[in-house]
N, C-alpha and C. Protein backbone atom coordinates (compact mmCIF):
# COMPACT_ATOMS: atom_id res chain seq x y z
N UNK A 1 0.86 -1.18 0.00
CA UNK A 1 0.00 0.00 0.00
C UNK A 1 0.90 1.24 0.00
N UNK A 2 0.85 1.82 -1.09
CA UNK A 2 1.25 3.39 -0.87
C UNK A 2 1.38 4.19 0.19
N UNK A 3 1.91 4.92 0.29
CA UNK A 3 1.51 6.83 1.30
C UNK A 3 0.45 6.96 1.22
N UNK A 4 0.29 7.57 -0.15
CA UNK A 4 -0.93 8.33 -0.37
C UNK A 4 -2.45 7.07 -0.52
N UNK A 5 -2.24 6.04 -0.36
CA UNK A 5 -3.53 5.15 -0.36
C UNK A 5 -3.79 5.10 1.02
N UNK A 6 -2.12 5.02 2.01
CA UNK A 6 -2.78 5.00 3.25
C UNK A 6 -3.51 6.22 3.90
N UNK A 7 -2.90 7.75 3.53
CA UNK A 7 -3.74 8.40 3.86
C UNK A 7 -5.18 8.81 3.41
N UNK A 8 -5.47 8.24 2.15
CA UNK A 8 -7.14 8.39 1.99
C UNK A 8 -7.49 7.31 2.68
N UNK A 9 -7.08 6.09 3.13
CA UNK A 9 -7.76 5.34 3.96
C UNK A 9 -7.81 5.87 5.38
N UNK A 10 -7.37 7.07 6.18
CA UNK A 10 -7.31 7.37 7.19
C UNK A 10 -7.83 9.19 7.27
N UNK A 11 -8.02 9.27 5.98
CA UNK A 11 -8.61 10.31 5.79
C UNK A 11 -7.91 12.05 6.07
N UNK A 12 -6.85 11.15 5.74
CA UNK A 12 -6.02 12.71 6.10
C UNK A 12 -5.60 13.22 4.50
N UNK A 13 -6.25 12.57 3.36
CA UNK A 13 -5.79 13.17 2.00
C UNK A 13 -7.31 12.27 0.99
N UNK A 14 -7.64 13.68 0.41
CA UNK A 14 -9.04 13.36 -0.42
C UNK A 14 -8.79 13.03 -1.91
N UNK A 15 -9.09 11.97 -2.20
CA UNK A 15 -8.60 11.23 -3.47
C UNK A 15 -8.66 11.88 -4.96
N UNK A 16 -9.38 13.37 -4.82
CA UNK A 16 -9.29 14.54 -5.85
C UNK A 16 -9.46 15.53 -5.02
N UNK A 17 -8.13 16.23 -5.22
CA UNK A 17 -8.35 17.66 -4.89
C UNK A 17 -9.00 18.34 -5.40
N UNK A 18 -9.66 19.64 -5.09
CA UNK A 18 -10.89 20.27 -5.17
C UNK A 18 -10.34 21.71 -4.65
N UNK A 19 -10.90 23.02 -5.51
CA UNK A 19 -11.05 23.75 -4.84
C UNK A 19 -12.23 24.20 -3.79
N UNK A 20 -11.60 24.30 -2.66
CA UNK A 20 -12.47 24.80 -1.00
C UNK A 20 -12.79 26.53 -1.37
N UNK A 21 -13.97 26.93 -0.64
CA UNK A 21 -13.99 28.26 -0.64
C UNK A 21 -13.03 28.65 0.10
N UNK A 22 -12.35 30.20 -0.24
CA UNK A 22 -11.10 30.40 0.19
C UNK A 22 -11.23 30.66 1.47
N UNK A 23 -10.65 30.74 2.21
CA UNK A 23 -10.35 30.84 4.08
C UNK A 23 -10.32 32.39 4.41
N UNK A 24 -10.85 33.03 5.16
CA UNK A 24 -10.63 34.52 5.48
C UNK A 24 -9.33 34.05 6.38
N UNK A 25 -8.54 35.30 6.39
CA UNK A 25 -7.35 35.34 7.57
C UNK A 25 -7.83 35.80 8.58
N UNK A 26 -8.76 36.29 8.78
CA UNK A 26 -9.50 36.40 9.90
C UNK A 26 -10.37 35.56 10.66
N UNK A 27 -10.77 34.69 9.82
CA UNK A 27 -11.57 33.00 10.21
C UNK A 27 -10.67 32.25 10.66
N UNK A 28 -9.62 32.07 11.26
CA UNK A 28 -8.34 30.91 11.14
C UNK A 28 -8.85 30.39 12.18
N UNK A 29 -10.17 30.87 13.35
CA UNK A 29 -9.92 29.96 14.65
C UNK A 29 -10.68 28.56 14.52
N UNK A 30 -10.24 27.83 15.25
CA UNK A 30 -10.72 26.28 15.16
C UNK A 30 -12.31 26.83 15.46
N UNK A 31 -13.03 25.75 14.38
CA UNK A 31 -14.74 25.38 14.84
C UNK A 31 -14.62 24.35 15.28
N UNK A 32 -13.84 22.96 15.48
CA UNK A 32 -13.67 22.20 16.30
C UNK A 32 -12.34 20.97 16.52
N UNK A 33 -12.62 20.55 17.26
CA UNK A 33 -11.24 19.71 17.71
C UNK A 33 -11.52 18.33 17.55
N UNK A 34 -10.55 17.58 17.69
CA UNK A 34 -11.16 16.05 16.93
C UNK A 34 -9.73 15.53 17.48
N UNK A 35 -9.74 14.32 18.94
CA UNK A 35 -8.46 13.95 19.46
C UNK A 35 -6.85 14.80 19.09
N UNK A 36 -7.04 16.03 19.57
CA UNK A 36 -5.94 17.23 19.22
C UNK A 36 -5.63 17.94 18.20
N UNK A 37 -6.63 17.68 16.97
CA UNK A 37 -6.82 18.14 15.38
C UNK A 37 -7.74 19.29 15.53
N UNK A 38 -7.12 20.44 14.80
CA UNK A 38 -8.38 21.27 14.85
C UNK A 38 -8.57 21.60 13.52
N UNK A 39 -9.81 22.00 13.17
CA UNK A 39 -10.63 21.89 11.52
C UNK A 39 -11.08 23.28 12.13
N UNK A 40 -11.31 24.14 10.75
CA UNK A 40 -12.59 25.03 10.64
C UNK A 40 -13.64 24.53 10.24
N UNK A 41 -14.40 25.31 9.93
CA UNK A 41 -16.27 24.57 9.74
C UNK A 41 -16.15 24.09 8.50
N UNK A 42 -15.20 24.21 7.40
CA UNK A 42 -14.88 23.25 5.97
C UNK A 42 -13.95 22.72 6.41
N UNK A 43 -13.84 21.82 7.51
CA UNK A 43 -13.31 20.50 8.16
C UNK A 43 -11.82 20.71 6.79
N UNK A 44 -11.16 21.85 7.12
CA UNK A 44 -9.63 21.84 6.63
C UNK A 44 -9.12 22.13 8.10
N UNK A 45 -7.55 21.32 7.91
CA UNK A 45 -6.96 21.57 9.52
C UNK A 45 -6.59 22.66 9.43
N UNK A 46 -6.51 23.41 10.82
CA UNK A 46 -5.83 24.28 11.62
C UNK A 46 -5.20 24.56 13.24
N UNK A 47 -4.62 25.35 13.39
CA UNK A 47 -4.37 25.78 14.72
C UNK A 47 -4.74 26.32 15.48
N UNK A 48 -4.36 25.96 16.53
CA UNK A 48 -4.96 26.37 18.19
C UNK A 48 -3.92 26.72 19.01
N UNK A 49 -3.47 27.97 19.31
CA UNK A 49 -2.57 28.70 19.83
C UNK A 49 -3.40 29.36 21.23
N UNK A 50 -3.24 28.76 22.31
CA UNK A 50 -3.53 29.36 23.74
C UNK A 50 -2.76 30.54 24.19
N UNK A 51 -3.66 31.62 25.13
CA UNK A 51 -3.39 32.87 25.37
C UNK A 51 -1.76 32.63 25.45
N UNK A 52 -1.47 31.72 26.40
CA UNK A 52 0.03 31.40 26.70
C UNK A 52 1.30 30.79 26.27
N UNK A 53 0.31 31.31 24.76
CA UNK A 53 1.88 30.48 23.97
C UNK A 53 1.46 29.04 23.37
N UNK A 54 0.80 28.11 24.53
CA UNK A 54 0.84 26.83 24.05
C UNK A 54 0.64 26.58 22.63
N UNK A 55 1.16 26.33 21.96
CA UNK A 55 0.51 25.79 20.12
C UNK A 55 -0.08 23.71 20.50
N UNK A 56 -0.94 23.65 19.39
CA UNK A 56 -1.66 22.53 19.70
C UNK A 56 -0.69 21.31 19.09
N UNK A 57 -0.35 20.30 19.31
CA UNK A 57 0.76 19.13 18.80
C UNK A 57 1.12 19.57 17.17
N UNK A 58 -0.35 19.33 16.44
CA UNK A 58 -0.03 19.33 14.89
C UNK A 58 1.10 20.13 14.19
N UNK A 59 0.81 21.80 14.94
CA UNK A 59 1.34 22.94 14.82
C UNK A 59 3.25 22.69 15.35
N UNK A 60 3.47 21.92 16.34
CA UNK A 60 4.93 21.80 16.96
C UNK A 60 5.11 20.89 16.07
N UNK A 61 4.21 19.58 15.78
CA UNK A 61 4.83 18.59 14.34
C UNK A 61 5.17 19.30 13.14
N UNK A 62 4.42 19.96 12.90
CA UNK A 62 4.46 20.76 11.52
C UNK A 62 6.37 21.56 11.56
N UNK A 63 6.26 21.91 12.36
CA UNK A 63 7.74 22.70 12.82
C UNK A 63 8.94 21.83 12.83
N UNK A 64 8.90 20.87 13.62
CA UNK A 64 9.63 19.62 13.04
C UNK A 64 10.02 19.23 11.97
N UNK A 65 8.51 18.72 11.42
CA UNK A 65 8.37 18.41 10.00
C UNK A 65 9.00 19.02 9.10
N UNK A 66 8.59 20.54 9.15
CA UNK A 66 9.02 21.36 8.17
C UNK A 66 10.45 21.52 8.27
N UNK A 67 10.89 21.84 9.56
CA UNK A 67 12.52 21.83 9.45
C UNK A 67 13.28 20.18 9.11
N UNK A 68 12.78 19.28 8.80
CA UNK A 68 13.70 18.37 8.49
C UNK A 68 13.47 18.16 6.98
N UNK A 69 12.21 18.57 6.22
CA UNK A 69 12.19 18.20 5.06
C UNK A 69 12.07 19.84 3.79
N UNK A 70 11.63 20.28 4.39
CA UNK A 70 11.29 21.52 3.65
C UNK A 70 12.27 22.84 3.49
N UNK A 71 12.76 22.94 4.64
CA UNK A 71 13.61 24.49 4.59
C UNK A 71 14.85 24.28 3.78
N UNK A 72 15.32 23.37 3.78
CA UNK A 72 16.51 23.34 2.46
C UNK A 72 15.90 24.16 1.48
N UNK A 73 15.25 24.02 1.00
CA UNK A 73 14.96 24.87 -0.19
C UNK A 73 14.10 25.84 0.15
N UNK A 74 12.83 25.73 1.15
CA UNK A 74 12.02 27.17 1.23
C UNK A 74 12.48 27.64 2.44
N UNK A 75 13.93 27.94 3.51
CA UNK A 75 14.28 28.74 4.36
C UNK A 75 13.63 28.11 5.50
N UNK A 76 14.13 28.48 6.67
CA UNK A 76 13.64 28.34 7.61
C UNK A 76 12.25 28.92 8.01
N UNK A 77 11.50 28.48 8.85
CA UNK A 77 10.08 28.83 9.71
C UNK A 77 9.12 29.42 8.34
N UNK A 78 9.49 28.52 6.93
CA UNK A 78 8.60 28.84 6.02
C UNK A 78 9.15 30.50 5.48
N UNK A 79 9.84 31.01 5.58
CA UNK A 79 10.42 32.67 5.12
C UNK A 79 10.71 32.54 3.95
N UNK A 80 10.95 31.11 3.36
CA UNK A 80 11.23 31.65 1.64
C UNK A 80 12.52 31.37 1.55
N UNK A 81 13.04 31.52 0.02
CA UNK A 81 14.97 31.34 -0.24
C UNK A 81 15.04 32.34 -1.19
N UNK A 82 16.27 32.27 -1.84
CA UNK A 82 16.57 33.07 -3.19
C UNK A 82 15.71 32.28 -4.32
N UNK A 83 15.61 30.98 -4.07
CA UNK A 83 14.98 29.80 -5.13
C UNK A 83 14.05 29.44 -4.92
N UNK A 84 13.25 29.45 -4.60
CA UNK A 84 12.33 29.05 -3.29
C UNK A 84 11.04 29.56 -2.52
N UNK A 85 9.52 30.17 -2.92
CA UNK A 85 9.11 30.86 -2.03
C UNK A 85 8.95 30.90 -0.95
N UNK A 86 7.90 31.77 -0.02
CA UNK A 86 7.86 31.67 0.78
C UNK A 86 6.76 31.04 1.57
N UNK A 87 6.68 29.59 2.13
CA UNK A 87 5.74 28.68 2.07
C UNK A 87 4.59 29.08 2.82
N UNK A 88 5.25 30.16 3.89
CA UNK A 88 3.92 30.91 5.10
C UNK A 88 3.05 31.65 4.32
N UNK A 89 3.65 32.05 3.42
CA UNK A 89 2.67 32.94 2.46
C UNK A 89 1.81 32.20 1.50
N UNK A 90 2.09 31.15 0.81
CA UNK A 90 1.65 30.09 0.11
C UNK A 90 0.11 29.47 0.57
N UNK A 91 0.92 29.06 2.22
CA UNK A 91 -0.10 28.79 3.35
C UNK A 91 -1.56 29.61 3.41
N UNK A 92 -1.08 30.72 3.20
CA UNK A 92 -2.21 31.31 3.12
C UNK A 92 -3.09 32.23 1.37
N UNK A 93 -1.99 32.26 0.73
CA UNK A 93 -2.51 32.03 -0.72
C UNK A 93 -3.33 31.30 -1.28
N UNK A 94 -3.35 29.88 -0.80
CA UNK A 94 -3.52 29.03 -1.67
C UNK A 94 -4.49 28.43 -0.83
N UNK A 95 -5.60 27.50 -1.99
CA UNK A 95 -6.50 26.58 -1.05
C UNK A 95 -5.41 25.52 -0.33
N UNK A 96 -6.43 24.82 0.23
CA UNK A 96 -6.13 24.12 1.15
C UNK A 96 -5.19 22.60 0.33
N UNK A 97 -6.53 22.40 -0.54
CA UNK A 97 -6.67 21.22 -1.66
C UNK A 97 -5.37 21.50 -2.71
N UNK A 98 -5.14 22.20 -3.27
CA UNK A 98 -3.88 23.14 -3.85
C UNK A 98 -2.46 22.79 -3.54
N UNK A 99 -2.62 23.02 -2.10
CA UNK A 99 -1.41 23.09 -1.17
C UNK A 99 -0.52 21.65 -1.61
N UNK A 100 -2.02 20.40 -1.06
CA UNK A 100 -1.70 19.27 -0.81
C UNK A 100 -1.55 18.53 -2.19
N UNK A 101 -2.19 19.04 -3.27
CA UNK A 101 -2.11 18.87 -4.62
C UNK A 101 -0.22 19.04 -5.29
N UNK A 102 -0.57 20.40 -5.25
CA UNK A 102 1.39 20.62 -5.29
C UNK A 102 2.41 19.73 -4.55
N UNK A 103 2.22 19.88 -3.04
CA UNK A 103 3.69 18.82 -2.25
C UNK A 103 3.15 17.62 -2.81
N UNK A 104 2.51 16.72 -2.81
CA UNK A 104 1.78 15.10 -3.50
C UNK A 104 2.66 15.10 -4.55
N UNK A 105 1.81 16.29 -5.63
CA UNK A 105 2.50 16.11 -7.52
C UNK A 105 3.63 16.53 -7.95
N UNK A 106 4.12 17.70 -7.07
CA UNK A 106 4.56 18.28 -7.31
C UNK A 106 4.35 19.60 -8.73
N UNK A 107 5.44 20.69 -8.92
CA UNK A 107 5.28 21.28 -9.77
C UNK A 107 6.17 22.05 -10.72
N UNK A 108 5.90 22.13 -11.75
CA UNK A 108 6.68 22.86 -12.90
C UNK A 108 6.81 24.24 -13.50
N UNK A 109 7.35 25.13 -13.16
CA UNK A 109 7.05 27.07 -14.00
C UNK A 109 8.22 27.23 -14.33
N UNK A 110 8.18 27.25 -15.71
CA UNK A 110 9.21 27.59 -16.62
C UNK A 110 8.87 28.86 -16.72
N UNK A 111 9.66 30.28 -16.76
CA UNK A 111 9.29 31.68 -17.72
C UNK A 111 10.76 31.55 -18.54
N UNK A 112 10.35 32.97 -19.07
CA UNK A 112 11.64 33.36 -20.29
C UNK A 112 12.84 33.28 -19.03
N UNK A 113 12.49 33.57 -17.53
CA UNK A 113 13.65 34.31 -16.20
C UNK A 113 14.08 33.24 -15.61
N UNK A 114 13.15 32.53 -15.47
CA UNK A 114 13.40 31.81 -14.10
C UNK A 114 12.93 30.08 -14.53
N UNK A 115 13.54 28.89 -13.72
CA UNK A 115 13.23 27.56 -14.02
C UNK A 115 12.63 27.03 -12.74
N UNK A 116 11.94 26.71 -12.08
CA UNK A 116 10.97 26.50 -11.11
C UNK A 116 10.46 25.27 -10.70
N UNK A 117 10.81 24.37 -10.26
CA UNK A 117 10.29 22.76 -10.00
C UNK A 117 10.70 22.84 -8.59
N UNK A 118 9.42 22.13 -8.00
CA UNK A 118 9.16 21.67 -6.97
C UNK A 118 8.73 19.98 -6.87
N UNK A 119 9.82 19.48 -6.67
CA UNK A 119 9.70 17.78 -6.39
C UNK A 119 8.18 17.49 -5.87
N UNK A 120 7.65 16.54 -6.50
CA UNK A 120 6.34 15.54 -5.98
C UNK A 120 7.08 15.08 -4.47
N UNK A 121 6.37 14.98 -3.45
CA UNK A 121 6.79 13.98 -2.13
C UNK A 121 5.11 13.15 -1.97
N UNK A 122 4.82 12.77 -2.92
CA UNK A 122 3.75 12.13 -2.97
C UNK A 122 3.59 10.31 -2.26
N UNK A 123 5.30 10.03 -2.43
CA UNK A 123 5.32 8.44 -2.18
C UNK A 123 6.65 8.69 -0.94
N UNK A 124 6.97 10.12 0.01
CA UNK A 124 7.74 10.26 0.90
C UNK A 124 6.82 9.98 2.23
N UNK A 125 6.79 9.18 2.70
CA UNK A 125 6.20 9.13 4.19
C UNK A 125 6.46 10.30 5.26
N UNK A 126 7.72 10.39 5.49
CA UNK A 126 8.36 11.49 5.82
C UNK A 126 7.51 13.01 5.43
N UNK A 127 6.94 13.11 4.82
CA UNK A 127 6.27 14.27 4.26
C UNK A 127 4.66 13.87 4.67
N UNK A 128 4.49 13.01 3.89
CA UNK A 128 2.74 13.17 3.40
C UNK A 128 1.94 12.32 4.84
N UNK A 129 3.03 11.44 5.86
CA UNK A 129 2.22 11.00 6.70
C UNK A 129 1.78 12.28 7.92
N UNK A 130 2.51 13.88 7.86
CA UNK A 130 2.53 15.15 8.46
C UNK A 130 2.47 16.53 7.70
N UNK A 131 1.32 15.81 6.26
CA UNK A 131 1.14 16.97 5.55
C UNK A 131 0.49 17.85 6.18
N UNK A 132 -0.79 17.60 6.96
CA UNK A 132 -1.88 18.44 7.64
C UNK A 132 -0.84 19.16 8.37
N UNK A 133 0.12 18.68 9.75
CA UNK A 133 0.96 19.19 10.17
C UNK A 133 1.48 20.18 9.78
N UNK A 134 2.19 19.54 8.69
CA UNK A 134 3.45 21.24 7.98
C UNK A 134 2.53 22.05 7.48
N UNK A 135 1.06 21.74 6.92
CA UNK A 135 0.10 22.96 6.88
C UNK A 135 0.06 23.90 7.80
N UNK A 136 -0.49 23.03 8.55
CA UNK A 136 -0.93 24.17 10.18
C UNK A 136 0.28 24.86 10.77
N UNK A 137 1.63 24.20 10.48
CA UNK A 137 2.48 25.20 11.33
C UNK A 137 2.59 26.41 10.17
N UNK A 138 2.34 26.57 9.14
CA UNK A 138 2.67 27.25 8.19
C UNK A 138 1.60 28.24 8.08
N UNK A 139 0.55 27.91 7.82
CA UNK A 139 -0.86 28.65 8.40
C UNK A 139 -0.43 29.57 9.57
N UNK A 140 -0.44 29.08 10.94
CA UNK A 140 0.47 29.77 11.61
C UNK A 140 1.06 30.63 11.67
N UNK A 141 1.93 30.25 10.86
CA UNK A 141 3.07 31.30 10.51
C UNK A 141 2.98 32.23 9.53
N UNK A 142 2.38 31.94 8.53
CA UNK A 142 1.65 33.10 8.17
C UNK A 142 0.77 33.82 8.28
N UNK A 143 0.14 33.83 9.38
CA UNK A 143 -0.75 34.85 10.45
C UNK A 143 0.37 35.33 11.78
N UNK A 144 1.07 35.18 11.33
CA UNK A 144 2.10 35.79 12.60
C UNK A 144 1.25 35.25 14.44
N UNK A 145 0.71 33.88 14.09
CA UNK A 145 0.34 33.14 15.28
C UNK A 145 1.70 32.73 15.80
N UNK A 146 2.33 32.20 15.44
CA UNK A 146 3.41 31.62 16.24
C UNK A 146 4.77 32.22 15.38
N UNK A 147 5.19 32.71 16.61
CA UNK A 147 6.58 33.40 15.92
C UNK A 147 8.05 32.53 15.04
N UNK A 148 8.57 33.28 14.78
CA UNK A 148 9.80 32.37 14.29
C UNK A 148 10.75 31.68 14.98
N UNK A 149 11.07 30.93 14.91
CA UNK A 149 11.77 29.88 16.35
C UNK A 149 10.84 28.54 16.79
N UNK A 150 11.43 27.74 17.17
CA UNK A 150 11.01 26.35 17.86
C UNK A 150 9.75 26.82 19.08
N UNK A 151 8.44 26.29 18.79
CA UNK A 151 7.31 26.82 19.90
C UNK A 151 8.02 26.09 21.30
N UNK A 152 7.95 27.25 22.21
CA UNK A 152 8.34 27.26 23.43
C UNK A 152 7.40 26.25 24.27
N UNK A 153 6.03 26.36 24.14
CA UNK A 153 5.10 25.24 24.73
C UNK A 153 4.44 24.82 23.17
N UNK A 154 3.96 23.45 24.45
CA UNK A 154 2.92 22.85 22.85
C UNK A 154 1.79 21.58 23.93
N UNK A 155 1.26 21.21 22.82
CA UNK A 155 0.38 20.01 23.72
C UNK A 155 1.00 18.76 23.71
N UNK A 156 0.83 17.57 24.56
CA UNK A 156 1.33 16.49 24.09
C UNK A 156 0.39 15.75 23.00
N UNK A 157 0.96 14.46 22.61
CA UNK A 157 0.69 14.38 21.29
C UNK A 157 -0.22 13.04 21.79
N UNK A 158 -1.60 13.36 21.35
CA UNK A 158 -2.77 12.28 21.38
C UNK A 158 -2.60 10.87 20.82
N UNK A 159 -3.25 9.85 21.78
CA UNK A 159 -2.85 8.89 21.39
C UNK A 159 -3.55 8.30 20.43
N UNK A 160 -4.84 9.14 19.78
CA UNK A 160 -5.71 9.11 17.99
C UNK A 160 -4.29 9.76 17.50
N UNK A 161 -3.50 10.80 17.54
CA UNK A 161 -2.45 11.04 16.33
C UNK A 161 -1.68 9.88 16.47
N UNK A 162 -0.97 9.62 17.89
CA UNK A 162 0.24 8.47 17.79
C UNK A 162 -0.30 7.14 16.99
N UNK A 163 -1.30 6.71 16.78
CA UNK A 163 -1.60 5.55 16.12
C UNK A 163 -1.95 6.02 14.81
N UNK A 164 -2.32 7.19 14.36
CA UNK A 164 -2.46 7.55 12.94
C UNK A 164 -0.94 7.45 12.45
N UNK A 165 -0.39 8.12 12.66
CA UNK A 165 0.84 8.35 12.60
C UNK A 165 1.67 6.74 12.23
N UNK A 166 1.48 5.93 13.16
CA UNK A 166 2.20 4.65 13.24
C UNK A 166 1.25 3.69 11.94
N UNK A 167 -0.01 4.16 11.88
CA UNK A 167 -0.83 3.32 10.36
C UNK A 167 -0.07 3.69 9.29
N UNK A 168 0.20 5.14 9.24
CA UNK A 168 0.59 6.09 8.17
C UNK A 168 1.90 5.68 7.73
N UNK A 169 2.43 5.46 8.72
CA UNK A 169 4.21 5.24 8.85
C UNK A 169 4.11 3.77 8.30
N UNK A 170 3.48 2.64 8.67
CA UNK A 170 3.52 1.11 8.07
C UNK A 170 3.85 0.58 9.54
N UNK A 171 4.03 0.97 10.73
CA UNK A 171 4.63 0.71 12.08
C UNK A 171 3.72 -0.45 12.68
């Protein structure tokens, strides 16, 4: 079984992407929580950042995540490269479905200036079993919810993610 078969069997990736109505930046707060997952009311994930800092697990995975697979080429805490945009901004550019469409297929922009490919991680576990993740920390971060740097608090990590996670992984 694939990555990507295991996550439509677990429902963390929809077997055609679709464009979602777009997200206000002002709508970003959770409509609800689901064993440490938070969705808006078009059940796309997001974050949950407490008065005190705490960020919710997904959001500290995502940070992880993103720093072991992503910032080589798009910079650290999502800021972008010389080659590279800037993924916090993307985060919030782009649908949701889009997002996960591009890292999966990856993508191609040739101009007369510039040569532009972004690798598919469609069959990387490493990536696609903490896509929702590197969303939400990026989301995040492009609402200037959680600053730049490693989140100082966070939640611990539910034991519905630890077994998603371990289906996802083949564990």
């Amino acid at each position: 079984m694939t990555v990507t078969e295991r996550l439509l069997l677990l429902g963390l990736l929809t077997a055609v992407p679709f464009a979602a109505a777009a997200q206000d930046v002002d709508n970003i707060t959770a409509a609800y929580s689901e064993d440490g997952r938070y969705f808006t009311e078009d059940d796309v994930p997001t974050y949950n950042i407490r008065e005190d800092g705490t960020v919710d697990w997904p959001t500290y995975s995502g940070f992880r995540r993103y720093h072991s697979e992503c910032y080589v080429c798009h910079g650290p805490e999502g800021e972008g490269s010389s080659y590279a945009p800037a993924l916090k901004v993307s985060a919030i550019d782009m649908d949701y479905y889009d997002f996960l469409d591009v890292v999966a297929n990856g993508r191609t922009k040739v101009t007369a200036s510039q040569n532009l490919v972004m690798p598919a991680f469609g069959e990387n576990p490493n990536v696609m079993c903490f896509l929702n993740d590197i969303y939400v920390y990026l989301k995040a971060r492009g609402t200037d919810a959680v600053p730049r740097g490693r989140p100082g608090k966070r939640d611990m990590k539910s034991e519905a993610i630890r077994e998603d996670e371990n289906a996802c992984l083949g564990d």
